[in-house]
C-alpha atoms as a PDB file:
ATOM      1  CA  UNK A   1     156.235 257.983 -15.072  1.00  0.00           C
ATOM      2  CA  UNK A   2     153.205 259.535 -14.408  1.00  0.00           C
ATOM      3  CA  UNK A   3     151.184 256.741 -13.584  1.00  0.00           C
ATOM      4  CA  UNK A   4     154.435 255.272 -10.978  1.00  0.00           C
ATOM      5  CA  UNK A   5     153.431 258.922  -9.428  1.00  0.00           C
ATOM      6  CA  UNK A   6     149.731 258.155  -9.224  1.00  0.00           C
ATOM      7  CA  UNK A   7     150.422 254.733  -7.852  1.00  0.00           C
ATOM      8  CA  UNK A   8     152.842 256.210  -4.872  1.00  0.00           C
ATOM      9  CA  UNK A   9     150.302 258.634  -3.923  1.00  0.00           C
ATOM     10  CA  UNK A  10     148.391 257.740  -0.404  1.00  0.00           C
ATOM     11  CA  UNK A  11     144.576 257.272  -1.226  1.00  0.00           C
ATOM     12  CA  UNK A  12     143.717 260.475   0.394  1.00  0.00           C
ATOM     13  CA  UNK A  13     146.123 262.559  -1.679  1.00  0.00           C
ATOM     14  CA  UNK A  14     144.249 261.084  -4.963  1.00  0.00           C
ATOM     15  CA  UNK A  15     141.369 263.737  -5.736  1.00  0.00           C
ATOM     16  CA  UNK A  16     139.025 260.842  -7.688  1.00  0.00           C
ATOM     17  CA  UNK A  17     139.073 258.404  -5.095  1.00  0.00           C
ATOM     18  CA  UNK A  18     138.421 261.150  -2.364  1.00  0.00           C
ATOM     19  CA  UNK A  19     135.272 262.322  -4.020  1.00  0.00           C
ATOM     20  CA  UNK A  20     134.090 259.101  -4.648  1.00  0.00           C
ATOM     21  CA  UNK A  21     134.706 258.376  -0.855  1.00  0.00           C
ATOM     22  CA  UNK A  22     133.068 261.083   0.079  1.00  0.00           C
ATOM     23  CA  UNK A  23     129.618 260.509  -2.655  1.00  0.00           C
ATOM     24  CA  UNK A  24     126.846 263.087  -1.314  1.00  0.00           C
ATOM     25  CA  UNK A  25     129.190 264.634   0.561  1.00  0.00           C
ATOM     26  CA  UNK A  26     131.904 265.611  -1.985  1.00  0.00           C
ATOM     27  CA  UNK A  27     131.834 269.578  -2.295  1.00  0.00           C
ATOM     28  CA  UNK A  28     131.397 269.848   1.436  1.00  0.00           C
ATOM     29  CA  UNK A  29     134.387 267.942   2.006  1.00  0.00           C
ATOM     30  CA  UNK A  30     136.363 269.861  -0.914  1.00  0.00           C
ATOM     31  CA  UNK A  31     135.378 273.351   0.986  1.00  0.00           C
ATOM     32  CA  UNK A  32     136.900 271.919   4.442  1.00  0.00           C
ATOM     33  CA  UNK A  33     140.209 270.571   2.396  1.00  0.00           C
ATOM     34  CA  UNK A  34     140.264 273.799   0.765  1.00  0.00           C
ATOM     35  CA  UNK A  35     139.831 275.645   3.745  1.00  0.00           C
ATOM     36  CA  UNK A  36     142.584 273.462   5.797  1.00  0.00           C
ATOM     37  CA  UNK A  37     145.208 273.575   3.057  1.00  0.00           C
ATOM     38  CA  UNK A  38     144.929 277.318   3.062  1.00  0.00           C
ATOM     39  CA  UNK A  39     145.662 278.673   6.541  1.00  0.00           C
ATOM     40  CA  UNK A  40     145.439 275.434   9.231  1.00  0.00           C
ATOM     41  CA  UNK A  41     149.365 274.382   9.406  1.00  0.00           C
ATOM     42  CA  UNK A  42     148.172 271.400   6.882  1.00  0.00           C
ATOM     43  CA  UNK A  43     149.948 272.083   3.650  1.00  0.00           C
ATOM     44  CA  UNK A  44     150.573 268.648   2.069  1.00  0.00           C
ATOM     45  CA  UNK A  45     146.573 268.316   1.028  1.00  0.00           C
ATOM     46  CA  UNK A  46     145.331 267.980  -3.181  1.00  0.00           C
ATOM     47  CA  UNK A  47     144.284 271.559  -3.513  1.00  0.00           C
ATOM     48  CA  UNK A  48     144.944 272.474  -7.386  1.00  0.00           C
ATOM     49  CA  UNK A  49     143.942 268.713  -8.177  1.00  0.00           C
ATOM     50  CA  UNK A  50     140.682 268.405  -6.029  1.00  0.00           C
ATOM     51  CA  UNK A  51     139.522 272.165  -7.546  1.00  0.00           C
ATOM     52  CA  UNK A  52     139.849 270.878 -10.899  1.00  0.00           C
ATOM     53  CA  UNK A  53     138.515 267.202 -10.065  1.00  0.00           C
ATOM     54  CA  UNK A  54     135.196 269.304  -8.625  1.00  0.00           C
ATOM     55  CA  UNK A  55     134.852 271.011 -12.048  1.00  0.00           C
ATOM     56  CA  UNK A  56     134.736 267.969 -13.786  1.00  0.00           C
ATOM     57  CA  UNK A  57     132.494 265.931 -11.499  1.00  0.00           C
ATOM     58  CA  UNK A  58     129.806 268.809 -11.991  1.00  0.00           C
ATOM     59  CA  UNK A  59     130.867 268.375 -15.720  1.00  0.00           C
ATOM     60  CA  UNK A  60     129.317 264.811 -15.802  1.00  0.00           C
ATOM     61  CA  UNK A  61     126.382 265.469 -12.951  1.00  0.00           C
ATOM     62  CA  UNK A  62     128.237 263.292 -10.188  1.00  0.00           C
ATOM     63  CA  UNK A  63     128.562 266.042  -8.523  1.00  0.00           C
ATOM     64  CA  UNK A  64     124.548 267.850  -8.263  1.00  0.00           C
ATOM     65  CA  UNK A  65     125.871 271.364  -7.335  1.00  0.00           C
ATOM     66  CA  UNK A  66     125.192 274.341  -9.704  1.00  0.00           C
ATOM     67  CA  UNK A  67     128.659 275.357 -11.123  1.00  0.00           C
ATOM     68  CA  UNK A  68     128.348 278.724 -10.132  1.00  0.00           C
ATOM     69  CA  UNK A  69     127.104 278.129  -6.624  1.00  0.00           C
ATOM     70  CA  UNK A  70     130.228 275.785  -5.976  1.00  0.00           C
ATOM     71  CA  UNK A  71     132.583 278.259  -7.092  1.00  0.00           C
ATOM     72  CA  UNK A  72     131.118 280.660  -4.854  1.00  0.00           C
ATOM     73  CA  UNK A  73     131.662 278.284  -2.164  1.00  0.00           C
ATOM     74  CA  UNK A  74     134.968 277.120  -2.914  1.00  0.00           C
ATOM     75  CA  UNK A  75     135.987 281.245  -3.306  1.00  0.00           C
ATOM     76  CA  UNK A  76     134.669 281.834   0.714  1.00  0.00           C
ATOM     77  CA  UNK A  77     136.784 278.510   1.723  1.00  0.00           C
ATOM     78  CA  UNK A  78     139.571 279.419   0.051  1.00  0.00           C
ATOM     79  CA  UNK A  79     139.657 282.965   1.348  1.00  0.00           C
ATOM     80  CA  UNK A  80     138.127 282.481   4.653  1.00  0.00           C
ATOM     81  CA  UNK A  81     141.172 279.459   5.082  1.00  0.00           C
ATOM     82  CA  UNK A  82     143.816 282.272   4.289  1.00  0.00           C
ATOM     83  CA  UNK A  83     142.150 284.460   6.974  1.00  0.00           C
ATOM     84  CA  UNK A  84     142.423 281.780   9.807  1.00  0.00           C
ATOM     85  CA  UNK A  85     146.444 281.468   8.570  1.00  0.00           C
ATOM     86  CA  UNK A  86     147.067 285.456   8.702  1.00  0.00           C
ATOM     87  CA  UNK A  87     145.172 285.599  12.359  1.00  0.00           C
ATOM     88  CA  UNK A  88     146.711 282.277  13.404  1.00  0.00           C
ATOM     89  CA  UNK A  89     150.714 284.020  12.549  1.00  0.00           C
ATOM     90  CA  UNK A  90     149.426 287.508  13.947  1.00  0.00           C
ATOM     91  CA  UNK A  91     148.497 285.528  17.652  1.00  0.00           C
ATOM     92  CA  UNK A  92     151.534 283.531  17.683  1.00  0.00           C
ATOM     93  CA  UNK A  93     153.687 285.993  15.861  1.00  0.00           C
ATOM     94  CA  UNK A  94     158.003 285.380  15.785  1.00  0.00           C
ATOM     95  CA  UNK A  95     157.143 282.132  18.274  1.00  0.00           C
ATOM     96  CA  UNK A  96     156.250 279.914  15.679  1.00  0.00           C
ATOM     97  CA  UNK A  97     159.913 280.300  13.965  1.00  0.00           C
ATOM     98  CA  UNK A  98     162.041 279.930  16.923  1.00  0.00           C
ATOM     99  CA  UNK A  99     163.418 275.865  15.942  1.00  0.00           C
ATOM    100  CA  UNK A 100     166.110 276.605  13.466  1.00  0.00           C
ATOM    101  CA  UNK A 101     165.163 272.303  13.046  1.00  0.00           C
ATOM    102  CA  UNK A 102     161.944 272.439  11.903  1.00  0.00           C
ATOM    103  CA  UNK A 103     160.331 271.171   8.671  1.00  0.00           C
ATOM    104  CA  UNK A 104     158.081 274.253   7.605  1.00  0.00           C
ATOM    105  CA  UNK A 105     158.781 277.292  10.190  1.00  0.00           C
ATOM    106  CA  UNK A 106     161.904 277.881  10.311  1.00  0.00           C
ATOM    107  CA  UNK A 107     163.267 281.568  11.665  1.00  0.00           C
ATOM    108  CA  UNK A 108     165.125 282.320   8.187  1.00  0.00           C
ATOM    109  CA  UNK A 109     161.510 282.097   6.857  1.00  0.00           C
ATOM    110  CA  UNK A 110     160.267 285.404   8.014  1.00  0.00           C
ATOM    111  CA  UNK A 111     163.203 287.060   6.995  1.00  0.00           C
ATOM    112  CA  UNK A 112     162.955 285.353   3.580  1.00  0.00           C
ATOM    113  CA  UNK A 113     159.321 286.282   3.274  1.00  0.00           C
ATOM    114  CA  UNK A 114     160.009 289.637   4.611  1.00  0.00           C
ATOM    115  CA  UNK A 115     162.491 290.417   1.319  1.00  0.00           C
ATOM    116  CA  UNK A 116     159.202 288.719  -0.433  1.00  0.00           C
ATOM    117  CA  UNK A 117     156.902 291.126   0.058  1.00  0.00           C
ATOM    118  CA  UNK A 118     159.064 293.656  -0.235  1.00  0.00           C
ATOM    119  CA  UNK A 119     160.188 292.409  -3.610  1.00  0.00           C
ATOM    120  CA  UNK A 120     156.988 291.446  -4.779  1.00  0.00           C
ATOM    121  CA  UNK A 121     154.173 293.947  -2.282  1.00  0.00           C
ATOM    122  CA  UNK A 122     150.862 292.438  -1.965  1.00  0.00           C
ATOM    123  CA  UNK A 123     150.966 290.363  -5.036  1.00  0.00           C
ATOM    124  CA  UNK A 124     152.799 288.043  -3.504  1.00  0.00           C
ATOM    125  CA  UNK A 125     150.106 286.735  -2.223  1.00  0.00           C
ATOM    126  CA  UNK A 126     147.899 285.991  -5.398  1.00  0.00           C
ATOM    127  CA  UNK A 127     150.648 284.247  -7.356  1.00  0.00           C
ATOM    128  CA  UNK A 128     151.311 282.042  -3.681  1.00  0.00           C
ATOM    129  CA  UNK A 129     147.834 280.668  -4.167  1.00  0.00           C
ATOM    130  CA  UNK A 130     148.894 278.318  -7.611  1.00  0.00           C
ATOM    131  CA  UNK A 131     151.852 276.801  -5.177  1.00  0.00           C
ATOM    132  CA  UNK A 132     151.435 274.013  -2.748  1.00  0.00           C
ATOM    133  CA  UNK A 133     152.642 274.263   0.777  1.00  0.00           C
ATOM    134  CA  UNK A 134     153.708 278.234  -0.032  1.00  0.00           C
ATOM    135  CA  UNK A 135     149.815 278.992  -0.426  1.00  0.00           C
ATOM    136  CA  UNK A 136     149.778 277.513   2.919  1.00  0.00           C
ATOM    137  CA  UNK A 137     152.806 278.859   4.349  1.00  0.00           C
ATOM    138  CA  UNK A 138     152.736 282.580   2.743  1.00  0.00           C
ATOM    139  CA  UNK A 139     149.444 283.810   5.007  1.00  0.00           C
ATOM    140  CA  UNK A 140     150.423 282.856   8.069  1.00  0.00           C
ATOM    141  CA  UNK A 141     154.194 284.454   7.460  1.00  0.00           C
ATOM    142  CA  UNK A 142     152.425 287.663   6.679  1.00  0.00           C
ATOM    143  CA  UNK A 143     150.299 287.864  10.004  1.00  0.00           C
ATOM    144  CA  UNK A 144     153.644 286.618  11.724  1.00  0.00           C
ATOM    145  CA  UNK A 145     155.443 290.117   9.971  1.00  0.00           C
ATOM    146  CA  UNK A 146     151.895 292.226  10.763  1.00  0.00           C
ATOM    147  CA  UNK A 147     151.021 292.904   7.429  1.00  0.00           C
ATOM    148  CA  UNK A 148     147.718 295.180   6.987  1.00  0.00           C
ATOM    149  CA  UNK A 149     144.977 293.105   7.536  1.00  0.00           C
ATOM    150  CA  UNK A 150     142.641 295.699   5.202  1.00  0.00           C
ATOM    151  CA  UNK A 151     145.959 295.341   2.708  1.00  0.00           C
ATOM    152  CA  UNK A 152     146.143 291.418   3.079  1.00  0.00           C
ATOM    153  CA  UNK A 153     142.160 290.923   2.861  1.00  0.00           C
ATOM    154  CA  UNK A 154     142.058 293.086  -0.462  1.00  0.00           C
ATOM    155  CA  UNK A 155     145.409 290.816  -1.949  1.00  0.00           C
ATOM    156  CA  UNK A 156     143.917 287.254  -0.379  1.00  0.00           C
ATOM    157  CA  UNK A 157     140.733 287.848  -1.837  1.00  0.00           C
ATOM    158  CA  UNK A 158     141.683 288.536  -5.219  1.00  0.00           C
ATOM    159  CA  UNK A 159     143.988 285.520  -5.071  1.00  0.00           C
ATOM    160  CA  UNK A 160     140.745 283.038  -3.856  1.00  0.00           C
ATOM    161  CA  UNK A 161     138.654 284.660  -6.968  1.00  0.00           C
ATOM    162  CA  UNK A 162     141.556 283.736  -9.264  1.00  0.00           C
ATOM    163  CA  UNK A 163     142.448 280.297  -7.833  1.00  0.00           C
ATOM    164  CA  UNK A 164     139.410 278.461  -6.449  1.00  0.00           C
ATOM    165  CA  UNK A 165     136.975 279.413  -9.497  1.00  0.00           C
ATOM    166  CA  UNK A 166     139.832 279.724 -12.183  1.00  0.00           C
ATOM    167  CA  UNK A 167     140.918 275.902 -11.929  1.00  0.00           C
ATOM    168  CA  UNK A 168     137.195 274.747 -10.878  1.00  0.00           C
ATOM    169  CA  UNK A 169     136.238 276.202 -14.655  1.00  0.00           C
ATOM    170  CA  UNK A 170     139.105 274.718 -15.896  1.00  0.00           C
ATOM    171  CA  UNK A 171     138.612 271.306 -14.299  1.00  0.00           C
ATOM    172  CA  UNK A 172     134.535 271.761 -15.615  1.00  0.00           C
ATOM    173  CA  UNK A 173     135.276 272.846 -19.283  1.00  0.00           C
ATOM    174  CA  UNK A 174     137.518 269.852 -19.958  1.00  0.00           C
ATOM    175  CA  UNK A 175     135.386 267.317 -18.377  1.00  0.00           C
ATOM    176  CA  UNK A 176     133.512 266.601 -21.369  1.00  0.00           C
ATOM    177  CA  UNK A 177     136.833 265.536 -23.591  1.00  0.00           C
ATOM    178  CA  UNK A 178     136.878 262.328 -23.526  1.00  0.00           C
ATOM    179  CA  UNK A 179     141.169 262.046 -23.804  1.00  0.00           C
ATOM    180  CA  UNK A 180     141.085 263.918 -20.280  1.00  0.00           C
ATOM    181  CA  UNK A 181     138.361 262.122 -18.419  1.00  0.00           C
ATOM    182  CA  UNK A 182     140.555 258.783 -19.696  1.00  0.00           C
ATOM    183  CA  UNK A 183     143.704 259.182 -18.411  1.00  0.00           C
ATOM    184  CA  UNK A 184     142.300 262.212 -15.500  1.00  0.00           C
ATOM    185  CA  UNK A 185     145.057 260.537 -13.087  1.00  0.00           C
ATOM    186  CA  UNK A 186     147.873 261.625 -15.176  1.00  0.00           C
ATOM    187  CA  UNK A 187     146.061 265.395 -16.166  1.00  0.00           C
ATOM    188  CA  UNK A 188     145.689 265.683 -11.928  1.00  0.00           C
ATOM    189  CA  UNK A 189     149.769 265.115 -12.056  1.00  0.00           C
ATOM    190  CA  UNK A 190     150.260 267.161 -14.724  1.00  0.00           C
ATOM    191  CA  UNK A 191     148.096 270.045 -13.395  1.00  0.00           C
ATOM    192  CA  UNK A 192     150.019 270.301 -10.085  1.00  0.00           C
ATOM    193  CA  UNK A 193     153.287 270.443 -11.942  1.00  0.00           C
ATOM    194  CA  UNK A 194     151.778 272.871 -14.208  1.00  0.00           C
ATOM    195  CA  UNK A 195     151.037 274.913 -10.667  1.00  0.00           C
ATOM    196  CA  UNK A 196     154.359 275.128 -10.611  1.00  0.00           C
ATOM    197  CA  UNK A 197     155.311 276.812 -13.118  1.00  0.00           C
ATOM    198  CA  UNK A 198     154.550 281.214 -12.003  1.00  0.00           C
ATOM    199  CA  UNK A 199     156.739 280.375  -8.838  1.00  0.00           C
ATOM    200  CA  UNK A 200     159.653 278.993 -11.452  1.00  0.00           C
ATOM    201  CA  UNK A 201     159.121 281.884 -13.649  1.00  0.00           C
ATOM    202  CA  UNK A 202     159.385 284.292 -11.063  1.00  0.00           C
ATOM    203  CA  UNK A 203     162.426 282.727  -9.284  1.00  0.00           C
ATOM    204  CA  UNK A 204     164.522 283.422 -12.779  1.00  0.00           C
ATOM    205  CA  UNK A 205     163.272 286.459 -13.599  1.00  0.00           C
ATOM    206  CA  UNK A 206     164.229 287.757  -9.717  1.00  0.00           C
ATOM    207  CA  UNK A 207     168.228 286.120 -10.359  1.00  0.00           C
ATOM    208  CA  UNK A 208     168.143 287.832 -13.658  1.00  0.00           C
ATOM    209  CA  UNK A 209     167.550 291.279 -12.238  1.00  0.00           C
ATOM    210  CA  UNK A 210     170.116 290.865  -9.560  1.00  0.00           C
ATOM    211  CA  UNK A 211     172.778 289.695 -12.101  1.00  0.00           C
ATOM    212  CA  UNK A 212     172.007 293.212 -13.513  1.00  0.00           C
ATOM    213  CA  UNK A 213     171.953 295.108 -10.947  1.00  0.00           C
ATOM    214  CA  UNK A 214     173.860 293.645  -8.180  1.00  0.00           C
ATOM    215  CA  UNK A 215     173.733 296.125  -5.437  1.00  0.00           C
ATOM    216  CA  UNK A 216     169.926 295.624  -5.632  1.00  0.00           C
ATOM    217  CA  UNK A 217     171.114 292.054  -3.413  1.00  0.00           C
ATOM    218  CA  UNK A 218     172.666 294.314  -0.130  1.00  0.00           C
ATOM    219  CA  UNK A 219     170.327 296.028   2.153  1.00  0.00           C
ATOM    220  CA  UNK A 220     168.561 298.586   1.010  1.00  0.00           C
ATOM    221  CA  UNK A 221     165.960 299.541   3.297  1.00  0.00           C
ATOM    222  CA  UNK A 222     165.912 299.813   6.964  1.00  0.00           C
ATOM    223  CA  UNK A 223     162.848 298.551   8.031  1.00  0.00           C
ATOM    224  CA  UNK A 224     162.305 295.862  10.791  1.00  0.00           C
ATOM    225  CA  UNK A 225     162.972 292.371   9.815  1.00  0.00           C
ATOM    226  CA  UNK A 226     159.755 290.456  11.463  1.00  0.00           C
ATOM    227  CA  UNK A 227     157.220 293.150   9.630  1.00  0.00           C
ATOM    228  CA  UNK A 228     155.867 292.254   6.350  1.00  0.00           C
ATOM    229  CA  UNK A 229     155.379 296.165   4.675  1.00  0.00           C
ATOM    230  CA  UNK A 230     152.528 297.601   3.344  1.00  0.00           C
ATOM    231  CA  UNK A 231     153.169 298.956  -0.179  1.00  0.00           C
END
């Protein structure tokens, strides 16, 4: 199953063959797909995979980039890509959710993200990052609903020091077992699904409180419905 996944994947979506494509190049192309996937309207890009793909490159030296210095790098992408989404939603604001038809933006989606952050606060934002397409989505709804930029660096950057390093490390202490860099297709797969799972975790713990306590579902606060709040 797994490999029928690898095989259906365009080339460019496939984090081994990208790095190999790119040779010298590899981490400098990983910080740009990094920083694209995180704030430029781009959300179908191999973040988790490509992170983790880095770490084990340096692992076995095909990649010649201290480990440190390239999660350094990776962190200022990461975070620097989030900043260009929040500033990107705060210039365009409500007009970017105004076709009820669209793929991505629809209007619901700032009210949606609105009950988010008000759910969730600031947090939101760290456990976004280990989602595809939200990680993407999530900044530039928050500069849309004029979050606090001082509130939404703080949150941002803590979620770009947990991400971008976190599965780098990962991807560079497993390099060296030999089962993983055998079947590293299937482990990319299996890593992105295993991305997943915070967002799934959250989702039933969030219908579980409303079963018990129902009247937490009706309004309860009266604040505007295009501003993300600061909590």
């Amino acid at each position: 199953m797994l490999s029928l996944a690898v095989m259906l994947m365009p080339n460019w979506m496939d984090p081994e063959y990208l790095l190999n494509w790119l040779g010298d190049w590899a981490l400098w192309g990983t910080l740009l797909v990094v920083f694209i996937e995180c704030g430029l309207l781009f959300p179908i890009l191999p973040g988790d995979s490509l992170l983790f793909a880095v770490g084990l490159f340096i692992a076995h030296g095909t990649i010649d980039v201290p480990l440190w210095l390239a999660c350094v790098l990776l962190t200022v992408a990461a975070f620097l890509g989030n900043v260009s989404g929040y500033y990107i939603g705060r210039g365009l604001g409500t007009t970017l959710f105004r076709n009820p038809n669209a793929r991505f933006l629809k209007p619901k989606y700032i009210e949606q993200t609105h009950d988010f952050f008000e759910r969730y606060g600031p947090r939101a934002l760290v456990m976004a990052r280990f989602v595809p397409i939200v990680r993407t989505f999530i900044t530039i709804v928050a500069g849309a609903g004029r979050m606090d930029a001082k509130k939404f660096f703080l949150w941002t950057g803590i979620g770009a020091v947990i991400w971008a390093p976190g599965i780098t490390l990962l991807g560079h202490a497993l390099g060296n077992v030999q089962f993983i860099h055998d079947h590293l297709e299937s482990a990319l797969i299996l890593l992105v699904l295993v991305s997943l799972i915070p967002m799934v975790v959250e989702y039933f713990l969030a219908r579980r409180r409303n079963r018990n306590n129902p009247s937490s579902e009706g309004p309860k606060h009266a604040a505007p419905k295009h501003a993300v709040t600061n909590d």
